[in-house]
PDB file of N, CA and C in Angstrom:
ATOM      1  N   UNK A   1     -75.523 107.289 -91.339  1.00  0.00           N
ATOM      2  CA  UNK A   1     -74.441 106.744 -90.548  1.00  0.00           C
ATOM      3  C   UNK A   1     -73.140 106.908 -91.328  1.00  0.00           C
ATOM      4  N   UNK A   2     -72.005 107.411 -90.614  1.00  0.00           N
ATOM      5  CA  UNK A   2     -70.833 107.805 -90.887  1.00  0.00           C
ATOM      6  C   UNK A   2     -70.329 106.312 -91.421  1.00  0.00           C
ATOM      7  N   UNK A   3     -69.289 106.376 -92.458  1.00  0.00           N
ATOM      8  CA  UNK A   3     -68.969 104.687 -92.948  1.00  0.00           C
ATOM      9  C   UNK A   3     -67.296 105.346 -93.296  1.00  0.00           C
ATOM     10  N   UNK A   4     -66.171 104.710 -92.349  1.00  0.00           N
ATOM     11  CA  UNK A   4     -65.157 105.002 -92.469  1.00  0.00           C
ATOM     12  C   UNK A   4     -64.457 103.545 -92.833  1.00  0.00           C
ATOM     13  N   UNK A   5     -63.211 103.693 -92.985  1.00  0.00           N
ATOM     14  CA  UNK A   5     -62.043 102.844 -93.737  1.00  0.00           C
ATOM     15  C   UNK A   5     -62.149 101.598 -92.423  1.00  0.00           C
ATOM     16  N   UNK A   6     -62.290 100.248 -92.726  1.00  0.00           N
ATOM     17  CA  UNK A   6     -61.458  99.289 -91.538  1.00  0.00           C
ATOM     18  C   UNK A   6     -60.686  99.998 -90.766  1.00  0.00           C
ATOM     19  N   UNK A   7     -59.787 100.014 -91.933  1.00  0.00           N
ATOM     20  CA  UNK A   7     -57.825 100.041 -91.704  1.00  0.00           C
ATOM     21  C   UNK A   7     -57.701 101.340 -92.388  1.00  0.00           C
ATOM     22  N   UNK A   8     -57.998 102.416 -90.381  1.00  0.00           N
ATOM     23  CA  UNK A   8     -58.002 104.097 -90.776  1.00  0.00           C
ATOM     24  C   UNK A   8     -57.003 104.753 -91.390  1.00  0.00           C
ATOM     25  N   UNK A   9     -55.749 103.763 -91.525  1.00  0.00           N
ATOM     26  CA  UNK A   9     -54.232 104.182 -91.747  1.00  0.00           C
ATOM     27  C   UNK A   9     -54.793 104.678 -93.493  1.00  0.00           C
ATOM     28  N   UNK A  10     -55.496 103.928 -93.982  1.00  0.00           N
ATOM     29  CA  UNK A  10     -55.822 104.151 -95.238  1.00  0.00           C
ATOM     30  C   UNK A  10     -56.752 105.411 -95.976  1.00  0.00           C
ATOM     31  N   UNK A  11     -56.166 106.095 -96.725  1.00  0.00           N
ATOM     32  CA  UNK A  11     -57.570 107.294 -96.263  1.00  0.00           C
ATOM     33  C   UNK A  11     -58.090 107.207 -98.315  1.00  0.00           C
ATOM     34  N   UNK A  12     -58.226 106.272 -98.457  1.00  0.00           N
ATOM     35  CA  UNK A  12     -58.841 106.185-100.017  1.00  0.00           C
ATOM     36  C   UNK A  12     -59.853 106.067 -99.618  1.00  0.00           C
ATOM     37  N   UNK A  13     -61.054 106.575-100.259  1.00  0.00           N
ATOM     38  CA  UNK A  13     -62.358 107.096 -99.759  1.00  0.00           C
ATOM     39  C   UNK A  13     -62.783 105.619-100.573  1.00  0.00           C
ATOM     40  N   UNK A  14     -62.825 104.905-101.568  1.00  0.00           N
ATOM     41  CA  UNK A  14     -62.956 104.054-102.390  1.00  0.00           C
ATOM     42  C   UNK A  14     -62.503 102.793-101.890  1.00  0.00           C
ATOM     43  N   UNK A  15     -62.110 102.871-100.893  1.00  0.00           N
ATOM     44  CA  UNK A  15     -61.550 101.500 -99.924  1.00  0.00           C
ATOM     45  C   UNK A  15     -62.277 100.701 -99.755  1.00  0.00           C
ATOM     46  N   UNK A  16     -62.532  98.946 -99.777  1.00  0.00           N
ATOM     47  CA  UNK A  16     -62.968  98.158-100.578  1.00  0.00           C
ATOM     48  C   UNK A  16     -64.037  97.947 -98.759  1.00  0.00           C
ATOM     49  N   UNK A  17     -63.249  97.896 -97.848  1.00  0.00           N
ATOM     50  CA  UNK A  17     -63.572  96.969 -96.367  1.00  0.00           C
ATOM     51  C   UNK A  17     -63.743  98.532 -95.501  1.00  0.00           C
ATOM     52  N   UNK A  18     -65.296  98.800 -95.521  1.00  0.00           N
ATOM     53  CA  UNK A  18     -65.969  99.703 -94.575  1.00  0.00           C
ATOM     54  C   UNK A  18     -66.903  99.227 -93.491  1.00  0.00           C
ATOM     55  N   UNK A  19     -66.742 100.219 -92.427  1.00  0.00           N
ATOM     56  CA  UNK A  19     -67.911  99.786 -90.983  1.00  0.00           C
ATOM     57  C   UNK A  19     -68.380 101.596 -90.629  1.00  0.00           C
ATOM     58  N   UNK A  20     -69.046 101.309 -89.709  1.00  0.00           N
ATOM     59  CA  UNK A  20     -70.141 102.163 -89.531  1.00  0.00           C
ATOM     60  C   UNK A  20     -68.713 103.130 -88.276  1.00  0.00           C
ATOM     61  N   UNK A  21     -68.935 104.412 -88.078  1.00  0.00           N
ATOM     62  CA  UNK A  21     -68.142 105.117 -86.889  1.00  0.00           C
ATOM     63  C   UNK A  21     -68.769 104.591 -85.948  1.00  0.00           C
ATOM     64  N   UNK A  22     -67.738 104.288 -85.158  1.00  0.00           N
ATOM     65  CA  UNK A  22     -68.317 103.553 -83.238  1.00  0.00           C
ATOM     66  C   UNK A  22     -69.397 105.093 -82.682  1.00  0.00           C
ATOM     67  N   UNK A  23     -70.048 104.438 -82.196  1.00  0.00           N
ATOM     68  CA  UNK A  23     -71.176 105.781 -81.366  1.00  0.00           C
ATOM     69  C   UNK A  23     -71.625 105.274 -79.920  1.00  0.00           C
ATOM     70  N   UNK A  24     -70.814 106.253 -79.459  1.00  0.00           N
ATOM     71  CA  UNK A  24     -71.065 105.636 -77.807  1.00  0.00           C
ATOM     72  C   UNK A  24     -71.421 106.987 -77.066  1.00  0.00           C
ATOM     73  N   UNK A  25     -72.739 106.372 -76.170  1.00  0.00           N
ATOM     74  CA  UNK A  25     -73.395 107.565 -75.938  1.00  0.00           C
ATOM     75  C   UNK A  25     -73.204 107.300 -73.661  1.00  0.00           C
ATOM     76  N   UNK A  26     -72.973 108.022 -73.340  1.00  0.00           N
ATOM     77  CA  UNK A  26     -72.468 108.068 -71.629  1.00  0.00           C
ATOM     78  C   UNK A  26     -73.857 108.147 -71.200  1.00  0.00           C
ATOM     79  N   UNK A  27     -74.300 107.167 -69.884  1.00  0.00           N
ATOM     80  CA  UNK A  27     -75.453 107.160 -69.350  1.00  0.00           C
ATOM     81  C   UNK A  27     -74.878 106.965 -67.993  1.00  0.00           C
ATOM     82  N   UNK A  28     -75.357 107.812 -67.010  1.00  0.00           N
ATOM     83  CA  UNK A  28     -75.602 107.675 -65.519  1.00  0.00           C
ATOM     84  C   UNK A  28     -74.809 108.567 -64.790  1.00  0.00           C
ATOM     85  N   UNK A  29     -74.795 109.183 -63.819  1.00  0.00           N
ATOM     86  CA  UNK A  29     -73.785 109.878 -62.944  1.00  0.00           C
ATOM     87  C   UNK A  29     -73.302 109.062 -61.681  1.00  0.00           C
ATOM     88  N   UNK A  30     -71.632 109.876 -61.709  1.00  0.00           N
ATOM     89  CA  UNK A  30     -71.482 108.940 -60.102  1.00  0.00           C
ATOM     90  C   UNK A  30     -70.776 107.717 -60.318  1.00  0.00           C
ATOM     91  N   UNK A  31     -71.234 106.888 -58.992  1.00  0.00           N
ATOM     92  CA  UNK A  31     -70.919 105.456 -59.142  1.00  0.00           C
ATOM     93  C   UNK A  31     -71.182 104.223 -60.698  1.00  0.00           C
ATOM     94  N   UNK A  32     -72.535 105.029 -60.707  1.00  0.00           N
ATOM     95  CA  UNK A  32     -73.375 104.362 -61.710  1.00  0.00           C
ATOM     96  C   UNK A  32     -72.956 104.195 -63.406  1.00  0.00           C
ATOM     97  N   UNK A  33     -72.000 105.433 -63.451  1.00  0.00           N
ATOM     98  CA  UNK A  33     -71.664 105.595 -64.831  1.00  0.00           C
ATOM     99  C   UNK A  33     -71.457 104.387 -65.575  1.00  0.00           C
ATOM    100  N   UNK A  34     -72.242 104.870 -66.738  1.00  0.00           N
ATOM    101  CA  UNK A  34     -72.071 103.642 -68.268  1.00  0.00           C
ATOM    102  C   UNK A  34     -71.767 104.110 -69.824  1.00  0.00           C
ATOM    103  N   UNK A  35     -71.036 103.447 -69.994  1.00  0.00           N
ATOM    104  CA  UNK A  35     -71.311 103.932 -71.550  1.00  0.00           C
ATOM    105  C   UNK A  35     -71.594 102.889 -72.619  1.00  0.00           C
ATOM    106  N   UNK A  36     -72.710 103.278 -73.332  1.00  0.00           N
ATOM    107  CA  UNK A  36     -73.354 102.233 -74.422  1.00  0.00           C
ATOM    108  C   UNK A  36     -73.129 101.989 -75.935  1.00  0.00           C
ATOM    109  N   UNK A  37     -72.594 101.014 -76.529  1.00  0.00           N
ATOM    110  CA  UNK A  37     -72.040 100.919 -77.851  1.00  0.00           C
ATOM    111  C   UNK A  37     -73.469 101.438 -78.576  1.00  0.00           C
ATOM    112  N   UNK A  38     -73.593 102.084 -79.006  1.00  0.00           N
ATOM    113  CA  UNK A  38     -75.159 102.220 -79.939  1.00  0.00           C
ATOM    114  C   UNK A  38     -74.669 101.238 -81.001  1.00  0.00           C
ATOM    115  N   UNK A  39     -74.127 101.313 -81.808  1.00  0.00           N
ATOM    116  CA  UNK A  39     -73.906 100.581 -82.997  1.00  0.00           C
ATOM    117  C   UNK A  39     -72.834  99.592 -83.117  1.00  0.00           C
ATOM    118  N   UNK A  40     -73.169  98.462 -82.066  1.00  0.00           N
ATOM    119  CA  UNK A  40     -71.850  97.646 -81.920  1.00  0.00           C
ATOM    120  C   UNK A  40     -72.483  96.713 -83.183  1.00  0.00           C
ATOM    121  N   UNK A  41     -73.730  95.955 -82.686  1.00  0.00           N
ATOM    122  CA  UNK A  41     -73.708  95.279 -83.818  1.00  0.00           C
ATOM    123  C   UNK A  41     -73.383  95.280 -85.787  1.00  0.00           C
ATOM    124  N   UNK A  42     -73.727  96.437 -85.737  1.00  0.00           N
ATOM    125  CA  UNK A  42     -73.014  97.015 -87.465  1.00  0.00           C
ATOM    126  C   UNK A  42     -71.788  97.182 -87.214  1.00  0.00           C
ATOM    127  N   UNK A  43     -71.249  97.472 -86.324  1.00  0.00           N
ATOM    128  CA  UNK A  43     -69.947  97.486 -86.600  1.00  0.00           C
ATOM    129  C   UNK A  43     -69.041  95.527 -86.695  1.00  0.00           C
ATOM    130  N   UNK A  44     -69.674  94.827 -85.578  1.00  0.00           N
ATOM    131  CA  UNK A  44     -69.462  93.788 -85.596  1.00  0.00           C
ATOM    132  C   UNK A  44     -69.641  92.774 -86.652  1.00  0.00           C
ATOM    133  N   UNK A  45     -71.108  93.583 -87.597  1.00  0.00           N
ATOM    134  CA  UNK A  45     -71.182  92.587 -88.691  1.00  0.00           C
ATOM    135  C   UNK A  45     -70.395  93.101 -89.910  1.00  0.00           C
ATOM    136  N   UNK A  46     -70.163  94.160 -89.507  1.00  0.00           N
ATOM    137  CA  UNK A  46     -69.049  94.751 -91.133  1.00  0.00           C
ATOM    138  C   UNK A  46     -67.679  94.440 -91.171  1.00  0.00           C
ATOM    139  N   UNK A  47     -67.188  93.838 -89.585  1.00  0.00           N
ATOM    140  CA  UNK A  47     -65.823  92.980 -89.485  1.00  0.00           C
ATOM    141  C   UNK A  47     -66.522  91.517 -89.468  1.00  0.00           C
ATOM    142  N   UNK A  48     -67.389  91.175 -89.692  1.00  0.00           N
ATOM    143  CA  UNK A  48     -67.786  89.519 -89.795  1.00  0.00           C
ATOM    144  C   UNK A  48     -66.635  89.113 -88.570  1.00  0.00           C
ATOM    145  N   UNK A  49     -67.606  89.460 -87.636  1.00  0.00           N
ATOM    146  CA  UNK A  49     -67.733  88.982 -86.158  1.00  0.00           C
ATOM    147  C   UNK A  49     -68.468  88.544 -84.846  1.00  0.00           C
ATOM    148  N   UNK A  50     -68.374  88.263 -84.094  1.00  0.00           N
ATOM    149  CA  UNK A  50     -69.843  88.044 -83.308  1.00  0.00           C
ATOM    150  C   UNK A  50     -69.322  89.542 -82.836  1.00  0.00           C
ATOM    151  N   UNK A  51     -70.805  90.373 -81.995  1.00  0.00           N
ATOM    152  CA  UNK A  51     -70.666  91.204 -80.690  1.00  0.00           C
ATOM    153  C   UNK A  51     -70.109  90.989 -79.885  1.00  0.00           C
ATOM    154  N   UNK A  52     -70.026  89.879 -79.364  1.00  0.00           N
ATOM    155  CA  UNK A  52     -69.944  89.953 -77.827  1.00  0.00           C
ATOM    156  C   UNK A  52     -68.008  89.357 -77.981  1.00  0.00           C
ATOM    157  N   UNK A  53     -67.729  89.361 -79.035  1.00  0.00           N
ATOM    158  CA  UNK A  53     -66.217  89.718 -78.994  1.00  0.00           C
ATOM    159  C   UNK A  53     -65.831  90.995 -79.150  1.00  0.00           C
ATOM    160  N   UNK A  54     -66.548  91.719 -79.844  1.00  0.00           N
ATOM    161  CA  UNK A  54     -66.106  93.411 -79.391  1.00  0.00           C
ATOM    162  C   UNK A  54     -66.248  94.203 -78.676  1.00  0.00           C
ATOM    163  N   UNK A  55     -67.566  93.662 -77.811  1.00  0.00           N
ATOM    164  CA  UNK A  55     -67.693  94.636 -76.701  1.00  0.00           C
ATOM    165  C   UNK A  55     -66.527  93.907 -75.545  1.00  0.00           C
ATOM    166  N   UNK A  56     -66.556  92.063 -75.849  1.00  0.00           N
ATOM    167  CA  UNK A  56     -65.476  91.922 -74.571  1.00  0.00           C
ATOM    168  C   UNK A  56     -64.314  92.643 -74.470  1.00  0.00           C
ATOM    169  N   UNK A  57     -63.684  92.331 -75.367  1.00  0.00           N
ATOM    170  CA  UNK A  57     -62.491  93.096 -76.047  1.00  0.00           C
ATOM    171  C   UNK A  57     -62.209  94.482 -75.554  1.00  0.00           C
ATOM    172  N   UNK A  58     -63.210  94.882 -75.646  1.00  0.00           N
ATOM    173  CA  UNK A  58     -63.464  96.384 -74.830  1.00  0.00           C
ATOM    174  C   UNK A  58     -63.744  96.196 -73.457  1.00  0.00           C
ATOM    175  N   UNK A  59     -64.232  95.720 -72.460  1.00  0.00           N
ATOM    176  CA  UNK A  59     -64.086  95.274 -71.279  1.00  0.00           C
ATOM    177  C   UNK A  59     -62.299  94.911 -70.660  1.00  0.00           C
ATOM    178  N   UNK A  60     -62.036  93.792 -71.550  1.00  0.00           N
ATOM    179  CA  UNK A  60     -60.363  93.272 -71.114  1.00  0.00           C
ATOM    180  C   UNK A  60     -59.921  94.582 -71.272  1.00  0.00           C
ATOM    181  N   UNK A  61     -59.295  95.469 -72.031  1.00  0.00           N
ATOM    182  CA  UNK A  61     -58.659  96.333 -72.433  1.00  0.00           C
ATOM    183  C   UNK A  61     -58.867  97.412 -71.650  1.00  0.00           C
ATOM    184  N   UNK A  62     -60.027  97.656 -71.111  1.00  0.00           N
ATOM    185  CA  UNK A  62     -60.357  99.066 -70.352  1.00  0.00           C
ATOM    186  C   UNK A  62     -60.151  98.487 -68.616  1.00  0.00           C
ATOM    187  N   UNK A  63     -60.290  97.043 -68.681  1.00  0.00           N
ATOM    188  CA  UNK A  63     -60.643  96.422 -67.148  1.00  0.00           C
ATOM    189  C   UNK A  63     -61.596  96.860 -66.837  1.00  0.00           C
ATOM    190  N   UNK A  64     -62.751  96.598 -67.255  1.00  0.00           N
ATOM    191  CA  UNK A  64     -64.231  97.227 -66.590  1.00  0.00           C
ATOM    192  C   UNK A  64     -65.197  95.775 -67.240  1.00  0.00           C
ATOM    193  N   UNK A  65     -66.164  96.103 -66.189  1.00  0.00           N
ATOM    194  CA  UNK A  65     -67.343  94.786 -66.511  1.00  0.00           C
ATOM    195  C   UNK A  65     -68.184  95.271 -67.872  1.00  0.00           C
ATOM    196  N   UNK A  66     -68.550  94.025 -68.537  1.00  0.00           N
ATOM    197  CA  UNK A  66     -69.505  94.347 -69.805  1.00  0.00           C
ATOM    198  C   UNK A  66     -70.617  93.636 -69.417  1.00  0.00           C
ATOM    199  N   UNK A  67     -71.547  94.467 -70.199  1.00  0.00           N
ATOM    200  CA  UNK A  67     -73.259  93.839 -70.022  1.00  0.00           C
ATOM    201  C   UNK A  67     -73.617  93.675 -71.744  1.00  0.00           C
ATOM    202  N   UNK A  68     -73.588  92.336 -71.700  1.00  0.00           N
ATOM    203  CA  UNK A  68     -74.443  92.339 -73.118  1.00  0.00           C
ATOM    204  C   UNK A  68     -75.709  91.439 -73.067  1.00  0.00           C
ATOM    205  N   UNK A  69     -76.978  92.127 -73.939  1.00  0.00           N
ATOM    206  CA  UNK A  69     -78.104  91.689 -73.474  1.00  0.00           C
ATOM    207  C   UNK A  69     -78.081  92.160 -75.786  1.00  0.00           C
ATOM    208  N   UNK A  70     -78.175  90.624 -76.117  1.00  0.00           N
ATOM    209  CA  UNK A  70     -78.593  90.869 -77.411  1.00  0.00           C
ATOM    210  C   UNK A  70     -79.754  90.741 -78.167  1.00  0.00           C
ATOM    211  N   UNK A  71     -80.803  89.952 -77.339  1.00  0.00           N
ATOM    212  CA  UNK A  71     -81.960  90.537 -77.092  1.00  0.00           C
ATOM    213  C   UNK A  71     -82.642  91.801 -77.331  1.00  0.00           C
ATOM    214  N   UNK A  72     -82.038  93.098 -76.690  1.00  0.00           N
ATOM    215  CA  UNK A  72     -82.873  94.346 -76.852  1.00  0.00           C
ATOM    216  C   UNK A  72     -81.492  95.013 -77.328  1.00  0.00           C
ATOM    217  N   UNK A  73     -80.173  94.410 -78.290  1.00  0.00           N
ATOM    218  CA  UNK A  73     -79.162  94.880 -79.035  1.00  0.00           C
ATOM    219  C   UNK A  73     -78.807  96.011 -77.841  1.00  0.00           C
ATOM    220  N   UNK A  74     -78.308  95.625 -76.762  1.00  0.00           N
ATOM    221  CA  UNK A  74     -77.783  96.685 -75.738  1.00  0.00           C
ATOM    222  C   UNK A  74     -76.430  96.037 -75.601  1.00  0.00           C
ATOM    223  N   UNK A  75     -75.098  96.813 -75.470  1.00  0.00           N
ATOM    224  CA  UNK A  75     -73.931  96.200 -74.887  1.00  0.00           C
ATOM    225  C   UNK A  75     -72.991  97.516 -74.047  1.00  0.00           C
ATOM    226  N   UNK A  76     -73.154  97.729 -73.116  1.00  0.00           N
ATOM    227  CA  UNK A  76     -72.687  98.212 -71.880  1.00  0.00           C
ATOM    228  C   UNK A  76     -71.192  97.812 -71.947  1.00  0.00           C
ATOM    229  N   UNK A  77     -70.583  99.239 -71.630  1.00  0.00           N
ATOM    230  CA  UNK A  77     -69.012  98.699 -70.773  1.00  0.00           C
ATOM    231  C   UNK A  77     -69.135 100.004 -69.695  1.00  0.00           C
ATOM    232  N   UNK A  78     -68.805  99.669 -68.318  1.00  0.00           N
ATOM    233  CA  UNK A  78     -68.958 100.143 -67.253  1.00  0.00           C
ATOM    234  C   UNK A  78     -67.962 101.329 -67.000  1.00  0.00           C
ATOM    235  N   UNK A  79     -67.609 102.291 -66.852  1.00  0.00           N
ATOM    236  CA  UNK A  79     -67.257 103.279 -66.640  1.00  0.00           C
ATOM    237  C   UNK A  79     -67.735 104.441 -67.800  1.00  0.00           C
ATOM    238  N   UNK A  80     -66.967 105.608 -67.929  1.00  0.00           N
ATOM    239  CA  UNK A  80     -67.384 106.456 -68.975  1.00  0.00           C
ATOM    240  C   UNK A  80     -66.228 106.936 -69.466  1.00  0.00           C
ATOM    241  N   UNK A  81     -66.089 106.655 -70.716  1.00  0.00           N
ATOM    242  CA  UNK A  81     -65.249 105.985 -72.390  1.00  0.00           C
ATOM    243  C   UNK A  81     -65.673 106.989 -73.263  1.00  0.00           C
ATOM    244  N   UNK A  82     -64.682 107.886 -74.012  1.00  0.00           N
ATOM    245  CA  UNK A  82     -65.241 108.286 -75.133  1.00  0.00           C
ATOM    246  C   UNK A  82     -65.309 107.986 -76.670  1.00  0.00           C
ATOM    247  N   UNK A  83     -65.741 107.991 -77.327  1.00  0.00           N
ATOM    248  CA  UNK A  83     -66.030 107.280 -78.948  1.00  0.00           C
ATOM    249  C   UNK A  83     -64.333 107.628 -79.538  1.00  0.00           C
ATOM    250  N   UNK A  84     -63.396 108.313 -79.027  1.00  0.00           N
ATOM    251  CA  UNK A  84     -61.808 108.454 -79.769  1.00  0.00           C
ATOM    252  C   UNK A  84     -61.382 107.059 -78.622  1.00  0.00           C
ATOM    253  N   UNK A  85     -61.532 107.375 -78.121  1.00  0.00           N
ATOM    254  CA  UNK A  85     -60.860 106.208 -76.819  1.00  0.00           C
ATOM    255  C   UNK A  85     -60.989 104.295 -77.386  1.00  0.00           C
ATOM    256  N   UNK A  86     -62.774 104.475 -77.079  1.00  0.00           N
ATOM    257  CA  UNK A  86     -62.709 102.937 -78.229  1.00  0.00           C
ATOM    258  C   UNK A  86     -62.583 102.767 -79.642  1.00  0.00           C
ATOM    259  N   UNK A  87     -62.790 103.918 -80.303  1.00  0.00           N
ATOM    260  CA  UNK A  87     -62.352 103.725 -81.743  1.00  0.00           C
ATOM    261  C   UNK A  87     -60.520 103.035 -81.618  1.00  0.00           C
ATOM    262  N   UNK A  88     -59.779 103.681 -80.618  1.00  0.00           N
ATOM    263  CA  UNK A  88     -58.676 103.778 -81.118  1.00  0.00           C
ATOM    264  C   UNK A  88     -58.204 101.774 -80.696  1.00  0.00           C
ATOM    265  N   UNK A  89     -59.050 101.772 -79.270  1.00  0.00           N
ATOM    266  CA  UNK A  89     -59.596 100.147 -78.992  1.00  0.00           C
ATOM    267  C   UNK A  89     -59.768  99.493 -79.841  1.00  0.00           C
ATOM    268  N   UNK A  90     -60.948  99.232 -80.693  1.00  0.00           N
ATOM    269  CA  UNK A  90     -61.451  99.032 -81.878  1.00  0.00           C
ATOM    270  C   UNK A  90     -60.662  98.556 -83.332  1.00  0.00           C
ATOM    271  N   UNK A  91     -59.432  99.799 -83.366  1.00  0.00           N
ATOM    272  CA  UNK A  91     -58.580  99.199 -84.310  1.00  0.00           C
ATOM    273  C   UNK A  91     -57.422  98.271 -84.191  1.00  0.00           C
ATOM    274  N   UNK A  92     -56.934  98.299 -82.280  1.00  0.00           N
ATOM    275  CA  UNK A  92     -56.166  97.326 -81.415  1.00  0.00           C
ATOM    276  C   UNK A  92     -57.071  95.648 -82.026  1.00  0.00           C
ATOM    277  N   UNK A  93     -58.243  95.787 -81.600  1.00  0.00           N
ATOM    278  CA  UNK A  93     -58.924  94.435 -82.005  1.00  0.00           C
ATOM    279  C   UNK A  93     -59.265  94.336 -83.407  1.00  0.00           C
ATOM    280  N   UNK A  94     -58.759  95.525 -84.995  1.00  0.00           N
ATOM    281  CA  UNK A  94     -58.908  94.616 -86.297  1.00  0.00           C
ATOM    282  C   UNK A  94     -57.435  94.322 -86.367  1.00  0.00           C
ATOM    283  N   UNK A  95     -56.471  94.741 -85.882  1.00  0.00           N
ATOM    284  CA  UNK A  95     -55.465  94.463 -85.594  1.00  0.00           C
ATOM    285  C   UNK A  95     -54.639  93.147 -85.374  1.00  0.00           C
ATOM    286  N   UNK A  96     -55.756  92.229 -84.663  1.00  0.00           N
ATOM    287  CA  UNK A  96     -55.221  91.335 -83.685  1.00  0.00           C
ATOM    288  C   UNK A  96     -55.958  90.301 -84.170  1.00  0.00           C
ATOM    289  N   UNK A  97     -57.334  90.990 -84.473  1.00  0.00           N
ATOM    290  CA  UNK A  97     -58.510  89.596 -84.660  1.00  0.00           C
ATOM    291  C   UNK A  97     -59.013  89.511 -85.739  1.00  0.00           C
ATOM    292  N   UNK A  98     -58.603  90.742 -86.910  1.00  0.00           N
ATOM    293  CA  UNK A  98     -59.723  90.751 -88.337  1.00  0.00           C
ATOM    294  C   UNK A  98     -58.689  90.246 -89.264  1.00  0.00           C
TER     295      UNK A  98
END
């Protein structure tokens, strides 16, 4: 697993505060389209956060419904999103909330 900077502005490879690259993989055609955080939770625990503030976060921001089921570590945001799109999301919320 890719392990980049918090705070990407920073590019010292030796940078003290690392998380995992967001990996979001597109499921469904059509109406149905989804796209799934694969690795929300590592990312959530390497900002010492709950999940279900980063995937919301990503819901408000995109305006689309979220499904989180942490149970079987699944968190859904409803349309189809690519991994530059919420990364760039992602740093809006260490921004605001880390």
């Amino acid at each position: 697993m890719a392990m980049i900077n918090v705070n990407r502005q920073t590019n010292d490879m030796f940078y003290r505060y690392k998380m995992p690259k967001l990996i979001a993989k597109v499921e469904g055609t059509g109406n149905g389209i989804k796209t799934v955080i694969v690795n929300a939770t590592a990312i959530a625990k390497a900002l010492n956060r709950p999940t279900t503030y980063v995937t919301k976060f990503f819901g408000c921001e995109l305006g689309a419904q979220v499904q989180m089921n942490a149970k079987e570590d699944r968190y859904i945001v409803n349309g189809s999103h690519d991994c530059e799109k919420l990364q760039n999301l992602l740093d809006g919320f260490i921004k605001r909330f880390v």
